[in-house]
PDB file of N, CA and C in Angstrom:
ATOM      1  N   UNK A   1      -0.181  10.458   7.884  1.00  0.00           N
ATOM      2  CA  UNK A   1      -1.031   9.403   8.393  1.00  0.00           C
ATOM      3  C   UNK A   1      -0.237   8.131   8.646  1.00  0.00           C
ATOM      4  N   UNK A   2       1.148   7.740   7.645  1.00  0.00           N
ATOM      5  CA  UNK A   2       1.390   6.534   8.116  1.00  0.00           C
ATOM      6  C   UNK A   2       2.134   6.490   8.879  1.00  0.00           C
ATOM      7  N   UNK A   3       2.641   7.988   9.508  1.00  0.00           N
ATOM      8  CA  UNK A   3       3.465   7.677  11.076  1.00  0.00           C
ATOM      9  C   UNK A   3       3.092   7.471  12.062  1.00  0.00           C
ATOM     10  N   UNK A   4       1.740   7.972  12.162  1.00  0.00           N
ATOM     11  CA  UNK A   4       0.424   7.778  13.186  1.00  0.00           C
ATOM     12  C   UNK A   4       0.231   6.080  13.195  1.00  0.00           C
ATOM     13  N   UNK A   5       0.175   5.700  12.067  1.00  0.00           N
ATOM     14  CA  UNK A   5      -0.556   4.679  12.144  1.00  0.00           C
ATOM     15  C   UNK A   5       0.634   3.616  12.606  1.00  0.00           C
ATOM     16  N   UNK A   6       2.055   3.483  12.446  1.00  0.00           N
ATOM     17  CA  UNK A   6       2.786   3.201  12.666  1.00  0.00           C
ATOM     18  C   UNK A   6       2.991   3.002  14.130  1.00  0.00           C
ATOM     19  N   UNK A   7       2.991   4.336  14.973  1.00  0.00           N
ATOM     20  CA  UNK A   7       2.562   4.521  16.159  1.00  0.00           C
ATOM     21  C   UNK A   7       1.446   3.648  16.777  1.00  0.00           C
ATOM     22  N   UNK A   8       0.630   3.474  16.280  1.00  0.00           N
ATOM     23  CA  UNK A   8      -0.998   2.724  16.827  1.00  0.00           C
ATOM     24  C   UNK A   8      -0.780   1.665  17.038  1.00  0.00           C
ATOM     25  N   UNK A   9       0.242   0.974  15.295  1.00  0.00           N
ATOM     26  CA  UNK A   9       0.298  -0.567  15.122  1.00  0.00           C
ATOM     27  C   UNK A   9       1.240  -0.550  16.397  1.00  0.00           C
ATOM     28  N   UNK A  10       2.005   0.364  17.407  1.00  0.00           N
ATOM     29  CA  UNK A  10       3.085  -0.318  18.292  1.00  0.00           C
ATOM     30  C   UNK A  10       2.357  -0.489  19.350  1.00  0.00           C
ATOM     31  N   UNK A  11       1.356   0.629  19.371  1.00  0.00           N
ATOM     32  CA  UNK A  11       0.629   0.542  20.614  1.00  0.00           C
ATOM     33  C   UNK A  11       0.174  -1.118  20.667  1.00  0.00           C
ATOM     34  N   UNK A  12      -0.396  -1.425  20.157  1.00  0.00           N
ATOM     35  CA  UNK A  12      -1.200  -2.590  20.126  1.00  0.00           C
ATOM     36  C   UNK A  12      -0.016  -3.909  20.108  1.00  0.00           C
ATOM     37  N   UNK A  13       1.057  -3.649  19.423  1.00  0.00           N
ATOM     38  CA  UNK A  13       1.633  -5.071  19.711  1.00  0.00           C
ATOM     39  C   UNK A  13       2.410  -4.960  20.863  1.00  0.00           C
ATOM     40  N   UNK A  14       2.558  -4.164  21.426  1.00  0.00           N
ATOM     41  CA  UNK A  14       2.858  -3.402  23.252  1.00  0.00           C
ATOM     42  C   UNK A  14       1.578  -4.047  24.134  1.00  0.00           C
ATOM     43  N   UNK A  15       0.876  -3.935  23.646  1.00  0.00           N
ATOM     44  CA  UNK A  15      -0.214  -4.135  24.144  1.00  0.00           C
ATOM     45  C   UNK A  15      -0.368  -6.274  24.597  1.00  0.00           C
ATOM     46  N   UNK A  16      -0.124  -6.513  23.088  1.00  0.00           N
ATOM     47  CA  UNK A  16      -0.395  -8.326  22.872  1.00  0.00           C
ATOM     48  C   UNK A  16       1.317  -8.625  23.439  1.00  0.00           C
ATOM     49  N   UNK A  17       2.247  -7.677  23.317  1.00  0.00           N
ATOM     50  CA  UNK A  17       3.022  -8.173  23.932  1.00  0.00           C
ATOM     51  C   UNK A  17       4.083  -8.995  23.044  1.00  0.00           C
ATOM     52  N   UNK A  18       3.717  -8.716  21.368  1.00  0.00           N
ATOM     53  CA  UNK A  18       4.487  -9.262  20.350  1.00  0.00           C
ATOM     54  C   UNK A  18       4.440  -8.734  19.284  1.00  0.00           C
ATOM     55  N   UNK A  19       5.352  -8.509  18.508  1.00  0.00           N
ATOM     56  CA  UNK A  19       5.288  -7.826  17.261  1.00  0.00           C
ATOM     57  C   UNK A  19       4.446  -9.077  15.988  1.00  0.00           C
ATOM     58  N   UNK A  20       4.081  -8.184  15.032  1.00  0.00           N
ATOM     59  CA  UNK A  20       3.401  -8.679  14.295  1.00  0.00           C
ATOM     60  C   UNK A  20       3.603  -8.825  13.402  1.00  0.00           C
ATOM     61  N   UNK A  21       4.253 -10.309  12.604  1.00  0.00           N
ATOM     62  CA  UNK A  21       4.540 -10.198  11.500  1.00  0.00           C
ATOM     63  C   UNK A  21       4.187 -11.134  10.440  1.00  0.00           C
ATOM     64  N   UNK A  22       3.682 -12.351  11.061  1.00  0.00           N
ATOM     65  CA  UNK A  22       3.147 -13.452  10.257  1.00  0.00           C
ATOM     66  C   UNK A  22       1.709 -13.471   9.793  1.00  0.00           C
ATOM     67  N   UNK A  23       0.942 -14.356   9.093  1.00  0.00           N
ATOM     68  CA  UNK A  23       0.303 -14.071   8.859  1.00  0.00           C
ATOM     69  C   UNK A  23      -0.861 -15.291  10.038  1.00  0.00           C
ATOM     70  N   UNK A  24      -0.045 -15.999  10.617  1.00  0.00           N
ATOM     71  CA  UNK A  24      -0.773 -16.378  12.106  1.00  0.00           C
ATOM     72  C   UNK A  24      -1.183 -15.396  12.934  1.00  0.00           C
ATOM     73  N   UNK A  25      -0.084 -14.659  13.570  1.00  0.00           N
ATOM     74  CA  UNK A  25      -0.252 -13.481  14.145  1.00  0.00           C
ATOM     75  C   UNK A  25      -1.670 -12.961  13.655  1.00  0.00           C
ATOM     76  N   UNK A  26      -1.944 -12.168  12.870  1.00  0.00           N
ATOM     77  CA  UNK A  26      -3.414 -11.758  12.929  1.00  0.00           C
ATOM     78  C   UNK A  26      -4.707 -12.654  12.881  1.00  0.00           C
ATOM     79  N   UNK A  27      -4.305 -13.985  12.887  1.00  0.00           N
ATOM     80  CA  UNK A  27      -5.724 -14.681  13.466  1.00  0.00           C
ATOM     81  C   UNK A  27      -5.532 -14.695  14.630  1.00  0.00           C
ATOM     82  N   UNK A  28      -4.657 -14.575  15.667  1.00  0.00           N
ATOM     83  CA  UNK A  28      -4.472 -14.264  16.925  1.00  0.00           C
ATOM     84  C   UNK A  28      -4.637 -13.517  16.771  1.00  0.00           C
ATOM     85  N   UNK A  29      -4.330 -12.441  16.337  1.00  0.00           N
ATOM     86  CA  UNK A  29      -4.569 -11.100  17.186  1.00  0.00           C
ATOM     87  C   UNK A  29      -5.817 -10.690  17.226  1.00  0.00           C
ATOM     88  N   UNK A  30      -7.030 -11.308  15.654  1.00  0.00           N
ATOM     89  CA  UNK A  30      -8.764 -11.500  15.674  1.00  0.00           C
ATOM     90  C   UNK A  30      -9.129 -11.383  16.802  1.00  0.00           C
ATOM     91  N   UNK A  31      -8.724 -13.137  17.312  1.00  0.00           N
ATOM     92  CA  UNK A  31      -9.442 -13.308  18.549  1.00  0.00           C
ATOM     93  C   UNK A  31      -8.860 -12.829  20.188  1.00  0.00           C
ATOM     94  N   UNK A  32      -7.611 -11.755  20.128  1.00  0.00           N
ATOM     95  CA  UNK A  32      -7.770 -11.287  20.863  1.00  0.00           C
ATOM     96  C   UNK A  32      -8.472  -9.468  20.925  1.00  0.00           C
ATOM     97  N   UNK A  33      -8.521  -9.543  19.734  1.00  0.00           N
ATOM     98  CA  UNK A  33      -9.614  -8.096  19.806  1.00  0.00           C
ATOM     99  C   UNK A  33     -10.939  -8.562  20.661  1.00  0.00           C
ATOM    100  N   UNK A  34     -11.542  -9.733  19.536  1.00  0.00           N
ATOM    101  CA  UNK A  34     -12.941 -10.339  20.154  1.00  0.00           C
ATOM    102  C   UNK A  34     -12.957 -10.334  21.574  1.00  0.00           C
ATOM    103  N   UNK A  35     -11.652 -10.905  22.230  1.00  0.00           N
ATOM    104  CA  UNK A  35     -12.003 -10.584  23.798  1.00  0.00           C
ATOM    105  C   UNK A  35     -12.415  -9.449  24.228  1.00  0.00           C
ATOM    106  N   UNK A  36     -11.814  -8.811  24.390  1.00  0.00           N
ATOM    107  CA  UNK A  36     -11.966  -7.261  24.321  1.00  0.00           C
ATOM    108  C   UNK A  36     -13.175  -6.464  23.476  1.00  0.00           C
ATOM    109  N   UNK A  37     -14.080  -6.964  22.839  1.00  0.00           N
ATOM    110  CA  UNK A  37     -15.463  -6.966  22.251  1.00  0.00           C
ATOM    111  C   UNK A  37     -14.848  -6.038  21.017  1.00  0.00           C
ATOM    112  N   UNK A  38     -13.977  -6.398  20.309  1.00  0.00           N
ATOM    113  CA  UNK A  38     -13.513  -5.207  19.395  1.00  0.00           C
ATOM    114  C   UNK A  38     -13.337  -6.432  18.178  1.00  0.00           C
ATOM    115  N   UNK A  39     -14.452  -6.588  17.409  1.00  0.00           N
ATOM    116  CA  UNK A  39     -14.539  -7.197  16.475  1.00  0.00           C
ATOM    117  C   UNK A  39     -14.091  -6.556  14.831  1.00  0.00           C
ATOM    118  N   UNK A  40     -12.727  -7.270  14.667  1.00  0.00           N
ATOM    119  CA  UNK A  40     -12.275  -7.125  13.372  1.00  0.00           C
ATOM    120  C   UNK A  40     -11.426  -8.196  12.911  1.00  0.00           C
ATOM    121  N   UNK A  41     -11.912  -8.738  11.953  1.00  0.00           N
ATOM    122  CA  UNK A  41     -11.417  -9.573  11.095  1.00  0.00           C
ATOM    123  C   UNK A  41      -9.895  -9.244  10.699  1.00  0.00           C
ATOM    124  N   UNK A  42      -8.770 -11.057  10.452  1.00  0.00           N
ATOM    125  CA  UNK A  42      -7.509 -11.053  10.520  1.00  0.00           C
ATOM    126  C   UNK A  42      -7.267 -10.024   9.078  1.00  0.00           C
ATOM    127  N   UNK A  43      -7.966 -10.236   7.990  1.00  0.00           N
ATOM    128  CA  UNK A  43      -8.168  -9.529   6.735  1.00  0.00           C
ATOM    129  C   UNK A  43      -7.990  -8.250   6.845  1.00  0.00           C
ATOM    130  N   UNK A  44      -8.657  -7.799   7.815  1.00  0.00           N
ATOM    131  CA  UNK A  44      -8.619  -6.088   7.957  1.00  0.00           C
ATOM    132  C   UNK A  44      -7.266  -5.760   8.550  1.00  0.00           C
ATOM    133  N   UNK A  45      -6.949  -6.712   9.603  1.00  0.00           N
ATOM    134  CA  UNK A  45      -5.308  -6.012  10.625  1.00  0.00           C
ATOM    135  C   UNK A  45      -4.326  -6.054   9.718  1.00  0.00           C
ATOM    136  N   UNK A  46      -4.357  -7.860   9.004  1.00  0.00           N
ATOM    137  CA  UNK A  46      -3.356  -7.227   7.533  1.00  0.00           C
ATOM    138  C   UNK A  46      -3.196  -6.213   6.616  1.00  0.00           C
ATOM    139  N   UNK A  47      -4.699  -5.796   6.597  1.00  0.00           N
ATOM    140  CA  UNK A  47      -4.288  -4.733   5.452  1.00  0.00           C
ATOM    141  C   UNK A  47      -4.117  -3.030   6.466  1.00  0.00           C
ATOM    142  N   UNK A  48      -3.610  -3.022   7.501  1.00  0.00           N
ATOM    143  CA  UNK A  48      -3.540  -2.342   8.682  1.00  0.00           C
ATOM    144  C   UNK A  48      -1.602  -2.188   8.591  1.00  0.00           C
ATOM    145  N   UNK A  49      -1.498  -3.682   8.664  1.00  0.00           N
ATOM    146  CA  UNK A  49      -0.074  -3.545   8.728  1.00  0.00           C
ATOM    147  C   UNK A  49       0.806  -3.820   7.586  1.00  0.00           C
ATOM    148  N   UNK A  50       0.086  -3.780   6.369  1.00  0.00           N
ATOM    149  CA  UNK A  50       0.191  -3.952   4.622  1.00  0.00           C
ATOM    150  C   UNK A  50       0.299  -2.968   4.627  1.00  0.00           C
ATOM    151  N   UNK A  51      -0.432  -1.289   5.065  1.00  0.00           N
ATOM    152  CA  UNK A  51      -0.452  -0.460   4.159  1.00  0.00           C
ATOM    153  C   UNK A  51       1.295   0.060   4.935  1.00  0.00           C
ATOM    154  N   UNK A  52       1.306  -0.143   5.983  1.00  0.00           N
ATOM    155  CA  UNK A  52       2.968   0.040   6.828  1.00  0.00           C
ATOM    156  C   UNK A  52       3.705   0.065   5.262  1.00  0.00           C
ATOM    157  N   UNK A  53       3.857  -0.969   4.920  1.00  0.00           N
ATOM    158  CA  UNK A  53       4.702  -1.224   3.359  1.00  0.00           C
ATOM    159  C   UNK A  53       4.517  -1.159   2.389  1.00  0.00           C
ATOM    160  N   UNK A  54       4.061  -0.072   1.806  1.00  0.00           N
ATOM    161  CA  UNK A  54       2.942   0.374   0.940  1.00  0.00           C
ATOM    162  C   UNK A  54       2.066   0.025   0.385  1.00  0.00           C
ATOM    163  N   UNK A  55       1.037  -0.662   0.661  1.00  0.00           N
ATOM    164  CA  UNK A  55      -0.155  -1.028   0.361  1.00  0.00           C
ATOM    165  C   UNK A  55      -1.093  -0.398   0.196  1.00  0.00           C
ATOM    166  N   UNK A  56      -2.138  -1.219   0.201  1.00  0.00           N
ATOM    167  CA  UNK A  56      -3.584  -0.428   0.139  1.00  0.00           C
ATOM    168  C   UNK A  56      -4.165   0.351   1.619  1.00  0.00           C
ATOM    169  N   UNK A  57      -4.574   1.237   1.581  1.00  0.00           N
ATOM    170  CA  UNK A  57      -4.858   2.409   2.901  1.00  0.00           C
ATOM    171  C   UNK A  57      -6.068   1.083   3.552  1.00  0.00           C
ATOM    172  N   UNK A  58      -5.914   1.304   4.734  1.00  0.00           N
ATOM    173  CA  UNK A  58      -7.309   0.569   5.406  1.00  0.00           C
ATOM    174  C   UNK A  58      -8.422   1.854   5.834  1.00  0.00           C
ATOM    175  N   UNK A  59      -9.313   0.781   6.127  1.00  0.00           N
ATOM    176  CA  UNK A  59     -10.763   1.705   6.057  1.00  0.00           C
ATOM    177  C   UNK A  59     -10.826   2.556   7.058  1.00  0.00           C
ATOM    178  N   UNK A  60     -11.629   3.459   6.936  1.00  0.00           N
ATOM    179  CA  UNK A  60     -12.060   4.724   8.528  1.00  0.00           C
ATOM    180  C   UNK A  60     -12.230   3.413   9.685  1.00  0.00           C
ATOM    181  N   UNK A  61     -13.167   2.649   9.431  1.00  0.00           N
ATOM    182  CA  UNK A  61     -13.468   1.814  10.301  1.00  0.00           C
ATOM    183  C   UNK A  61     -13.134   0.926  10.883  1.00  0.00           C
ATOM    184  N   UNK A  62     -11.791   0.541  10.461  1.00  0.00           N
ATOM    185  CA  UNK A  62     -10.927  -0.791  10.478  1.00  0.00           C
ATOM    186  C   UNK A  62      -9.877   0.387  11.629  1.00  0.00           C
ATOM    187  N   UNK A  63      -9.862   1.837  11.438  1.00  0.00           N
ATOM    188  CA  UNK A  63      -8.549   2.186  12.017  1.00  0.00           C
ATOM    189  C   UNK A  63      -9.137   2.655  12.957  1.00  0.00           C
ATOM    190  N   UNK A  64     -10.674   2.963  13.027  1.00  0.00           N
ATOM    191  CA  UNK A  64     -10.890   3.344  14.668  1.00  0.00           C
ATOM    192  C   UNK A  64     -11.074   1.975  15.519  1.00  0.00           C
ATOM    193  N   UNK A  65     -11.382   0.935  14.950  1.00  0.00           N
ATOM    194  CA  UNK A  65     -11.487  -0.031  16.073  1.00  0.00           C
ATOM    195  C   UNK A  65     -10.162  -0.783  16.619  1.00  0.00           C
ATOM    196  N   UNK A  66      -8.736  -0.215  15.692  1.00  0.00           N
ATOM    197  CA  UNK A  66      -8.047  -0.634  16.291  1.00  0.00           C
ATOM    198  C   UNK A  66      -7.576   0.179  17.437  1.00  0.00           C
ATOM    199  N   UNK A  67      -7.855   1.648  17.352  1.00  0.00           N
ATOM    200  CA  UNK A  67      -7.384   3.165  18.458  1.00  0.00           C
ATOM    201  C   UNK A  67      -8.422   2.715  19.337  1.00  0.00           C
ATOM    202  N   UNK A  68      -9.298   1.740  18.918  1.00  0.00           N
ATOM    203  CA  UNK A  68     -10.233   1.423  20.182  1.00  0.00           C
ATOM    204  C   UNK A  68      -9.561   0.373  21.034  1.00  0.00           C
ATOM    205  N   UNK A  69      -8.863  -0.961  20.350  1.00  0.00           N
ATOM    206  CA  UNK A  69      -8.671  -1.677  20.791  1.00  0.00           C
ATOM    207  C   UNK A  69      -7.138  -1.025  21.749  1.00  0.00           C
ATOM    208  N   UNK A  70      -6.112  -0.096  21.151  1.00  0.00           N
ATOM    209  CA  UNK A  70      -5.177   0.506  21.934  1.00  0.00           C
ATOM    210  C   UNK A  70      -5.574   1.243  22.885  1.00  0.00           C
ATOM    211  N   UNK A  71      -6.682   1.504  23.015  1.00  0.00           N
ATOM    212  CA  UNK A  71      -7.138   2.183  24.252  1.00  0.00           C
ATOM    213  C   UNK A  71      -7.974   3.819  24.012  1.00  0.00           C
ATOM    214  N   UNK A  72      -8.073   4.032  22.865  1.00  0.00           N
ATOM    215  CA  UNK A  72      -8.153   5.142  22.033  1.00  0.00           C
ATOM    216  C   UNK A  72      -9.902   5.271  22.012  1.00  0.00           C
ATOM    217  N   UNK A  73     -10.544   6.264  21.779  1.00  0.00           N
ATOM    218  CA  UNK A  73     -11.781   6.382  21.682  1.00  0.00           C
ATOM    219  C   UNK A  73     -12.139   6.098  19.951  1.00  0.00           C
ATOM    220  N   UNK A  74     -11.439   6.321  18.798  1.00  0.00           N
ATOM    221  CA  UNK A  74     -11.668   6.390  17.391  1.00  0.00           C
ATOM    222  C   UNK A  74     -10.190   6.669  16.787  1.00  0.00           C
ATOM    223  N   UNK A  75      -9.731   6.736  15.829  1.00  0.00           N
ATOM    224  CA  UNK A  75      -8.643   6.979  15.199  1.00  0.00           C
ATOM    225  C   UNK A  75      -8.565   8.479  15.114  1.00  0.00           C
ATOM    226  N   UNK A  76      -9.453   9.657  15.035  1.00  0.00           N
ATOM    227  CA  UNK A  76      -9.495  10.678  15.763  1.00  0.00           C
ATOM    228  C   UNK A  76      -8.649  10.939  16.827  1.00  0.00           C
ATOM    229  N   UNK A  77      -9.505  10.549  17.655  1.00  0.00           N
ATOM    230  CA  UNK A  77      -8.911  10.522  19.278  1.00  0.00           C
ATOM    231  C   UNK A  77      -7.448  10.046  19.421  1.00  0.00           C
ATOM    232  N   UNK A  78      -6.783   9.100  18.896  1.00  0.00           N
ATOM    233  CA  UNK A  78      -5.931   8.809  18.589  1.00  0.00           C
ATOM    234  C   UNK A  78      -4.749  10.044  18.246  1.00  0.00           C
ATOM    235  N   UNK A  79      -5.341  10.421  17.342  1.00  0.00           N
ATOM    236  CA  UNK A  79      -4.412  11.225  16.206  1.00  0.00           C
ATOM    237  C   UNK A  79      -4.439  12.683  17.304  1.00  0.00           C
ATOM    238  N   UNK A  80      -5.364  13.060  17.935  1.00  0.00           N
ATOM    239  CA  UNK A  80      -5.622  14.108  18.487  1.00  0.00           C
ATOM    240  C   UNK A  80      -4.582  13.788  19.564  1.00  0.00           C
ATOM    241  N   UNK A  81      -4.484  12.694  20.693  1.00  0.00           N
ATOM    242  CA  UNK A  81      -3.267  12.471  21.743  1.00  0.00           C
ATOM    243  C   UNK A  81      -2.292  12.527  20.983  1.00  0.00           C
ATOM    244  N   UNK A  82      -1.481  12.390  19.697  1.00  0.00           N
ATOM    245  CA  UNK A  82      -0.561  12.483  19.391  1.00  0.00           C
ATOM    246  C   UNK A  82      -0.313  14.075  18.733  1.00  0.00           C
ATOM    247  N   UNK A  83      -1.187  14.581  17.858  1.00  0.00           N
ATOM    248  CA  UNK A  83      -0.991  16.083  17.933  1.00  0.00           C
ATOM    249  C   UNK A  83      -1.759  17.544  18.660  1.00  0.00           C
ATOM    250  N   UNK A  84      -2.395  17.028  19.552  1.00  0.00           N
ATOM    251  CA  UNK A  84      -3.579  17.932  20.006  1.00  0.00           C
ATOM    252  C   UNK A  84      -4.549  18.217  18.706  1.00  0.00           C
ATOM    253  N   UNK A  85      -5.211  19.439  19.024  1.00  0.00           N
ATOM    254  CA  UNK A  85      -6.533  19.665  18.383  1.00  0.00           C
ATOM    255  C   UNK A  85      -6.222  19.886  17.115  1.00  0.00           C
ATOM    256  N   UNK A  86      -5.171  20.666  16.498  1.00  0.00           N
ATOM    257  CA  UNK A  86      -4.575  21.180  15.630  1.00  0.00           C
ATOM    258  C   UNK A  86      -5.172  20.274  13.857  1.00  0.00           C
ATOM    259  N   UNK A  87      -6.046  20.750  12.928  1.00  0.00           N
ATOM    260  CA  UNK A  87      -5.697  19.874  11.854  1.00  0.00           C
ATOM    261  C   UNK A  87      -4.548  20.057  11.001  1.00  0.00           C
ATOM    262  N   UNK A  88      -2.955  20.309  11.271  1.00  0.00           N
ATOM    263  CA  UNK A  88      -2.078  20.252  10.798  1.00  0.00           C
ATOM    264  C   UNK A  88      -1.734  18.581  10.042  1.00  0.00           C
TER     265      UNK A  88
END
């Protein structure tokens, strides 16, 4: 799971166009989800890119709205473009 997720977090700072490492960065990056109607709090992306360095796991819900915000239908969908159907 955390190579996937590793993967996602690039999608998305590919996406904003900057890597993410401060803790400014995710109040930006809040309100650029909100544009994009993908409401999640700076609290949640930290602990998104916390668990990167071993932290605490983030929620089902915190990781599909970011595969939403990368372009992804759910963190599913996500995981499925990177290995097909397979639950390996």
């Amino acid at each position: 799971m955390k190579n996937d997720l590793k993967l996602l977090a690039k999608e998305v700072e590919k996406k904003v166009g900057k890597e993410i490492n401060l803790s400014s960065d995710f109040d930006k990056l809040e309100r650029i989800f909100g544009k994009h109607n993908v409401l999640l709090k700076s609290q949640a992306l930290k602990k998104v890119w916390g668990f990167l360095k071993g932290k605490e796991k983030p929620s089902k819900e915190t990781l599909d709205k970011v595969a939403l915000f990368a372009g992804f239908q759910d963190w599913e969908s996500f995981q499925k473009a990177l290995h097909g159907d397979s639950e390996d």
